[in-house]
N, C-alpha and C. Protein backbone atom coordinates (compact mmCIF):
# COMPACT_ATOMS: atom_id res chain seq x y z
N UNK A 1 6.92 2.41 -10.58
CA UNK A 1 7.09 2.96 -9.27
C UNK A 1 5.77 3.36 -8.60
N UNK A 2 4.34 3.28 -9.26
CA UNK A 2 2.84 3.38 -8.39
C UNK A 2 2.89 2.64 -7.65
N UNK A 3 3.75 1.69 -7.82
CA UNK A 3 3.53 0.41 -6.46
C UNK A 3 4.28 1.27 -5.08
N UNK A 4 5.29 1.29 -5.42
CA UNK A 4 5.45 2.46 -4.19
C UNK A 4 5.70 3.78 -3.50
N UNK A 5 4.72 4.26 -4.39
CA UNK A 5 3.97 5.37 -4.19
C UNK A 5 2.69 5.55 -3.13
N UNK A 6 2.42 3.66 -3.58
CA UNK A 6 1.03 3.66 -2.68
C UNK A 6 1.62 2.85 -1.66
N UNK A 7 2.91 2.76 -1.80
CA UNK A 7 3.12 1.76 -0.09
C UNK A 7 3.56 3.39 0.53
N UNK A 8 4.28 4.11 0.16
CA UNK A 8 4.63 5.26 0.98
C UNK A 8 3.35 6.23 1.42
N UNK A 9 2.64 6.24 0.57
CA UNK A 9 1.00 7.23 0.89
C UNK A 9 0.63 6.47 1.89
N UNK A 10 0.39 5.10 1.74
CA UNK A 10 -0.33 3.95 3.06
C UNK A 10 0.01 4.43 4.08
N UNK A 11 1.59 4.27 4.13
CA UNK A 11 2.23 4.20 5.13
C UNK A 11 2.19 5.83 6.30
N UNK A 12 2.08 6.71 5.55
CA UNK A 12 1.75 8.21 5.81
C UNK A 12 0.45 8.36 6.38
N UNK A 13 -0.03 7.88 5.37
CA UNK A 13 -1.64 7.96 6.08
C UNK A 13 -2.04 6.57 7.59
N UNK A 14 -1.71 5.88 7.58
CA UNK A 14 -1.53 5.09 8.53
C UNK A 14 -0.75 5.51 9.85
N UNK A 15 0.44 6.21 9.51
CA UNK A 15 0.81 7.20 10.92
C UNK A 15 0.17 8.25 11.11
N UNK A 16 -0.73 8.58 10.53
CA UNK A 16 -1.06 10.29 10.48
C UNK A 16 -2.24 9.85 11.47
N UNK A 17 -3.20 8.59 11.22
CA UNK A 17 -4.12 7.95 11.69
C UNK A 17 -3.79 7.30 13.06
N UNK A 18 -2.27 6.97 13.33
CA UNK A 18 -2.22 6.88 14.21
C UNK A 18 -2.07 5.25 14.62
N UNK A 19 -1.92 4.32 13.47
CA UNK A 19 -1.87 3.24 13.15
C UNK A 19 -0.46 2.60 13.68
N UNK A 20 -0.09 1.83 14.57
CA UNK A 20 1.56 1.54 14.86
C UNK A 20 2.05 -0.13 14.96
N UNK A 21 0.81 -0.63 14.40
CA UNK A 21 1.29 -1.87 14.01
C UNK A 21 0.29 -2.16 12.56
N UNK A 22 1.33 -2.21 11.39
CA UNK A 22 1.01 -1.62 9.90
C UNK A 22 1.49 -3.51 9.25
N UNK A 23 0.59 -3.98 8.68
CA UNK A 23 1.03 -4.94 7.70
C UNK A 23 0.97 -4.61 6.35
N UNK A 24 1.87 -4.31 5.39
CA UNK A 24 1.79 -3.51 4.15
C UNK A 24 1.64 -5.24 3.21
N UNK A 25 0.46 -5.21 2.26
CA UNK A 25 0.34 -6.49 1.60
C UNK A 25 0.49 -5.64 -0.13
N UNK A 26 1.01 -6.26 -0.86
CA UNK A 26 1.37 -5.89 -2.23
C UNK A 26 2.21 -7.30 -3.03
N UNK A 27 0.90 -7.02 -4.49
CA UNK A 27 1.43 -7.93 -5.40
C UNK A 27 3.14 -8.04 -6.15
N UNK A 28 3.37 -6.61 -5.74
CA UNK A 28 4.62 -6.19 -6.08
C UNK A 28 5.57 -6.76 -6.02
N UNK A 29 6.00 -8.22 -5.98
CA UNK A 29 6.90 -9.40 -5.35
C UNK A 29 8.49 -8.57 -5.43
N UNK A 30 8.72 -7.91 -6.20
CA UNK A 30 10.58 -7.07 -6.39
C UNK A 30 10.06 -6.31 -5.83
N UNK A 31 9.42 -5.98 -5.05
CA UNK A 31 9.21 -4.34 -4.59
C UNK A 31 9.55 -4.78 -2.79
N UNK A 32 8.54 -5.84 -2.81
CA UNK A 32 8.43 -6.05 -1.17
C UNK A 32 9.98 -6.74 -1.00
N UNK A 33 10.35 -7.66 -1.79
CA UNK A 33 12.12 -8.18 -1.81
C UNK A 33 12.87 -7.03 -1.57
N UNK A 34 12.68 -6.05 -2.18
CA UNK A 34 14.01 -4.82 -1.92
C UNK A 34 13.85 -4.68 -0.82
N UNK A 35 13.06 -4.31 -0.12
CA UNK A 35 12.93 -3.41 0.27
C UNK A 35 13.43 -4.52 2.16
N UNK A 36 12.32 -5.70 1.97
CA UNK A 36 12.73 -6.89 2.98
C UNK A 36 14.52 -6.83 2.97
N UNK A 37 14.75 -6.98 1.89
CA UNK A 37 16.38 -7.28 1.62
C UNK A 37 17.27 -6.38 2.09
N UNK A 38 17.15 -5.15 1.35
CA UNK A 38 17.65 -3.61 1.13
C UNK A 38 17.17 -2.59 2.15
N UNK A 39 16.26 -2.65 2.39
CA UNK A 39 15.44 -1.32 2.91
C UNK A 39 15.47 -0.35 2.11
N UNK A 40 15.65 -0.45 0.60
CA UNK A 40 15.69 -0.12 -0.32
C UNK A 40 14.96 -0.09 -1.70
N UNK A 41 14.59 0.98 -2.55
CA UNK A 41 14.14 0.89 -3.91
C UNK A 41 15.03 0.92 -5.01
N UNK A 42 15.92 0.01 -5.53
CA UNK A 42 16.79 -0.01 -6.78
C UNK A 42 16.65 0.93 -7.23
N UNK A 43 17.86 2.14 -7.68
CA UNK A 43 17.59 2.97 -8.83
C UNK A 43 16.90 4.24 -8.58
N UNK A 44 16.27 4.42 -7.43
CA UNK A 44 15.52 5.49 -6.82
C UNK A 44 15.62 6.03 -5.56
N UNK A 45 17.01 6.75 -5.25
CA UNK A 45 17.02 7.24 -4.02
C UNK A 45 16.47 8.13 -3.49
N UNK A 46 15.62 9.03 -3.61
CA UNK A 46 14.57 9.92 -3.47
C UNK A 46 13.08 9.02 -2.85
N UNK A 47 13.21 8.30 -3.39
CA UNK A 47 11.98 7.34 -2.60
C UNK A 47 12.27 6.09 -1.96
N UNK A 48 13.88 6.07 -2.02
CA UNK A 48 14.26 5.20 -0.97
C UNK A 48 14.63 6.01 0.42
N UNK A 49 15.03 7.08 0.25
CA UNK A 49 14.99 7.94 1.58
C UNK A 49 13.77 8.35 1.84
N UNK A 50 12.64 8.15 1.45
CA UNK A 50 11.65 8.51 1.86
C UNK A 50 10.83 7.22 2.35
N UNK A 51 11.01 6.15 2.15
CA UNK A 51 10.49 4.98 2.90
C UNK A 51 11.54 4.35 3.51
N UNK A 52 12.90 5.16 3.61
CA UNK A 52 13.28 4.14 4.73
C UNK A 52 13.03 5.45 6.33
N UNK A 53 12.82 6.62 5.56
CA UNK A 53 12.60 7.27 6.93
C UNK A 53 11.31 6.66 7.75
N UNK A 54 10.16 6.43 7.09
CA UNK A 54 8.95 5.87 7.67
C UNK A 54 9.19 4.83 8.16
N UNK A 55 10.14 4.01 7.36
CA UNK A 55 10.47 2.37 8.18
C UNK A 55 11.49 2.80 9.71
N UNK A 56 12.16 3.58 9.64
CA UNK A 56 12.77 4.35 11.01
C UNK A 56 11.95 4.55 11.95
N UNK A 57 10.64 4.80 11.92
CA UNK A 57 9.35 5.38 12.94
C UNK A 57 9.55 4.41 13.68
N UNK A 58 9.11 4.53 14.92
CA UNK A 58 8.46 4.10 16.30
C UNK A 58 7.65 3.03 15.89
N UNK A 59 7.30 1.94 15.10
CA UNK A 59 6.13 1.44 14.79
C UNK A 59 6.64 0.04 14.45
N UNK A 60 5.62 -1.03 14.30
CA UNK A 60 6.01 -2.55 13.70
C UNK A 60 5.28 -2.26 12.26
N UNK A 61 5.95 -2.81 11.34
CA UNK A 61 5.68 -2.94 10.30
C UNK A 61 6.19 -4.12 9.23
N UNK A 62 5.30 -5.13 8.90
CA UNK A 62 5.69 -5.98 8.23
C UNK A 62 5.26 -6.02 6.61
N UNK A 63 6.21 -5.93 6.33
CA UNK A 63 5.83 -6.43 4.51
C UNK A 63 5.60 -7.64 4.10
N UNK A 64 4.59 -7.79 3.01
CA UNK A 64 4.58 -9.42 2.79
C UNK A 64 3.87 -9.42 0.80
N UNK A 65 4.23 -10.17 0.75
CA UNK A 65 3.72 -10.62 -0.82
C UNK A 65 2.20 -11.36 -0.94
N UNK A 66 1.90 -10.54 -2.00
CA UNK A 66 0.30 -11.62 -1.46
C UNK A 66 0.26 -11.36 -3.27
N UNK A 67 -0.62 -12.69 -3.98
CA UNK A 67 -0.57 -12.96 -5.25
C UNK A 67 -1.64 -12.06 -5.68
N UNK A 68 -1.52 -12.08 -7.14
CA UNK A 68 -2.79 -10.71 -7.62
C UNK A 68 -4.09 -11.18 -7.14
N UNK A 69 -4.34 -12.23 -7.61
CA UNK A 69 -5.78 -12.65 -7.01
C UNK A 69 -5.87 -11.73 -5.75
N UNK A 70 -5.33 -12.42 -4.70
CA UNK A 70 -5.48 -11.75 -3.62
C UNK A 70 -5.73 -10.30 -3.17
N UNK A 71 -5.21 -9.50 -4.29
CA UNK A 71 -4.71 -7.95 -4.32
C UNK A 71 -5.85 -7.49 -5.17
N UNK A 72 -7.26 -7.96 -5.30
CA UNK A 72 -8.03 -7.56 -6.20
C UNK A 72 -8.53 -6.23 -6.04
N UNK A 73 -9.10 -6.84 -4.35
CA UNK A 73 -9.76 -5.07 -3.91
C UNK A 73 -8.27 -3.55 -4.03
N UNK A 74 -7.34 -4.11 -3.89
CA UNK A 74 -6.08 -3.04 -4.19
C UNK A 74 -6.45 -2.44 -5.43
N UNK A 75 -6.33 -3.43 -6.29
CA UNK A 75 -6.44 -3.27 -7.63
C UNK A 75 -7.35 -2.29 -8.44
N UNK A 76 -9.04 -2.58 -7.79
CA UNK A 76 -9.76 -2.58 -8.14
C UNK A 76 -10.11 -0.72 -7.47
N UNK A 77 -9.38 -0.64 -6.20
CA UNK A 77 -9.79 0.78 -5.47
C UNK A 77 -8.54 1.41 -6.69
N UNK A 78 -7.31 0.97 -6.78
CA UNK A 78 -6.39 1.77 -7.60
C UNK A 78 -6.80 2.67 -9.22
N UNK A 79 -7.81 1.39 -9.95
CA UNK A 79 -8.14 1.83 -10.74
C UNK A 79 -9.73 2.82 -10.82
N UNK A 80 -10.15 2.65 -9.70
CA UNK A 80 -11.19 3.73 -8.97
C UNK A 80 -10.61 4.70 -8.54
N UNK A 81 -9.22 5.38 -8.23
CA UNK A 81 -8.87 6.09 -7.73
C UNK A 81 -8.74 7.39 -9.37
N UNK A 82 -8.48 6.89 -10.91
CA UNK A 82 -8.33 7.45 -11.83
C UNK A 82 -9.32 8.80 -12.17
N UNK A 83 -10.49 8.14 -11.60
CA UNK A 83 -11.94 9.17 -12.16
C UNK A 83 -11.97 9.83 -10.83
N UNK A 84 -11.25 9.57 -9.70
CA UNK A 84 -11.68 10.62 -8.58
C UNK A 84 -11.11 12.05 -8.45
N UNK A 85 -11.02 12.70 -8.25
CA UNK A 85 -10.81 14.25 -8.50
C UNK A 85 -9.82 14.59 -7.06
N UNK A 86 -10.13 14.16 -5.95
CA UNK A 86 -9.54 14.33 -4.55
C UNK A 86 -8.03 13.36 -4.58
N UNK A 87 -7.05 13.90 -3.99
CA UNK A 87 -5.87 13.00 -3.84
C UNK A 87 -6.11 11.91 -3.09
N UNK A 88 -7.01 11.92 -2.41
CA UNK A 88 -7.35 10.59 -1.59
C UNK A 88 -8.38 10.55 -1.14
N UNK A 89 -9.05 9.02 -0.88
CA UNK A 89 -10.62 9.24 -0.85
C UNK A 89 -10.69 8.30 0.76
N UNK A 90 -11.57 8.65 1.86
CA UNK A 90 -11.74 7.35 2.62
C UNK A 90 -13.32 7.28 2.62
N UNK A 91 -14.13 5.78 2.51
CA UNK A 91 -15.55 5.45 2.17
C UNK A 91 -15.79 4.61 3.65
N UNK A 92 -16.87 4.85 4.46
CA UNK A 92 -17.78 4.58 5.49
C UNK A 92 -17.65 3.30 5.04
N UNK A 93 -18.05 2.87 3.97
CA UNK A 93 -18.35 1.50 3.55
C UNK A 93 -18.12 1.57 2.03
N UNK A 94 -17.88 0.10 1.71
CA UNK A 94 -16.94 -0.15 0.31
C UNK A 94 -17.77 -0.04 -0.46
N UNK A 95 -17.52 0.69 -1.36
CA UNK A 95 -18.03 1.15 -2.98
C UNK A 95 -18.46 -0.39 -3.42
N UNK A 96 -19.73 -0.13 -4.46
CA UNK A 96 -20.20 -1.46 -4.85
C UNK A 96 -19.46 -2.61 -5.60
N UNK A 97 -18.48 -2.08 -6.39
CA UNK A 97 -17.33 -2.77 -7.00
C UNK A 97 -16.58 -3.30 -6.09
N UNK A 98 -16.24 -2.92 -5.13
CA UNK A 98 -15.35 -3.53 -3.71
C UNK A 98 -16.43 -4.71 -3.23
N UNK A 99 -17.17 -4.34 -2.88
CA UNK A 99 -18.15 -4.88 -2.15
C UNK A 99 -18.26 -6.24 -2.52
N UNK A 100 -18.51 -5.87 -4.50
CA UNK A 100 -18.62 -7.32 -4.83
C UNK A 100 -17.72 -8.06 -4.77
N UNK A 101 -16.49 -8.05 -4.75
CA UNK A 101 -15.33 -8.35 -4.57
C UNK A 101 -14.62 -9.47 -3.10
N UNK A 102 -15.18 -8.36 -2.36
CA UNK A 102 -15.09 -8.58 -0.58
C UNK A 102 -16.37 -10.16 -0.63
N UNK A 103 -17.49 -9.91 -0.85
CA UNK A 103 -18.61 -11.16 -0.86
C UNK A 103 -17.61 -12.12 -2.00
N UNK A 104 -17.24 -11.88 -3.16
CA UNK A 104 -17.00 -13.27 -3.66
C UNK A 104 -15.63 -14.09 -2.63
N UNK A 105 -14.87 -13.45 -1.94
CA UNK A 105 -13.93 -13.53 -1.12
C UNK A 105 -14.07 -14.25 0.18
N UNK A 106 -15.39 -13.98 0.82
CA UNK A 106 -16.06 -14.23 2.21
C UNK A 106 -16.37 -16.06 1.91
């Protein structure tokens, strides 16, 4: 369920920011299906009422599947997020591990 944990934080922090047309990308292929399908999280109604209230907002929002490759920098900030001390971090510019990531990508 970290997978959507971090689509509901996104999604929070993206309205809070003020963001109203949101493309949510995740390797999560059953996660983005439920939810496309259901508007729903199998098995978890506590965090299905809590992302279908955000999907209720004023806003466009599309979900889509994108393969791990693709999801590296996700990946790669997720497991950077372990050693950080703050619940959430935002960087001017991408940490050198991203960075390298973003150039092999370009």
């Amino acid at each position: 369920m970290a997978e959507v944990w971090g689509i509901i934080e996104g999604l929070k922090l993206c309205w809070n920011l003020g963001f109203r047309k949101v493309q949510v990308e995740t390797d999560a292929k059953e996660i983005i299906n439920q939810i496309r399908e259901k508007g729903e999280i199998e098995g978890d109604n506590a965090l299905t009422n809590i992302l279908q209230e955000l999907i209720r907002r004023e806003w466009q929002l599309e979900f889509s599947y994108t393969y791990r490759e693709g999801n590296r920098c996700a990946d790669m900030m997720a497991k950077m997020s372990l050693s950080i001390p703050q619940r959430w971090s935002m960087w001017e510019a991408p940490p050198s591990g991203i960075l390298r990531i973003l150039q092999e990508d370009a």
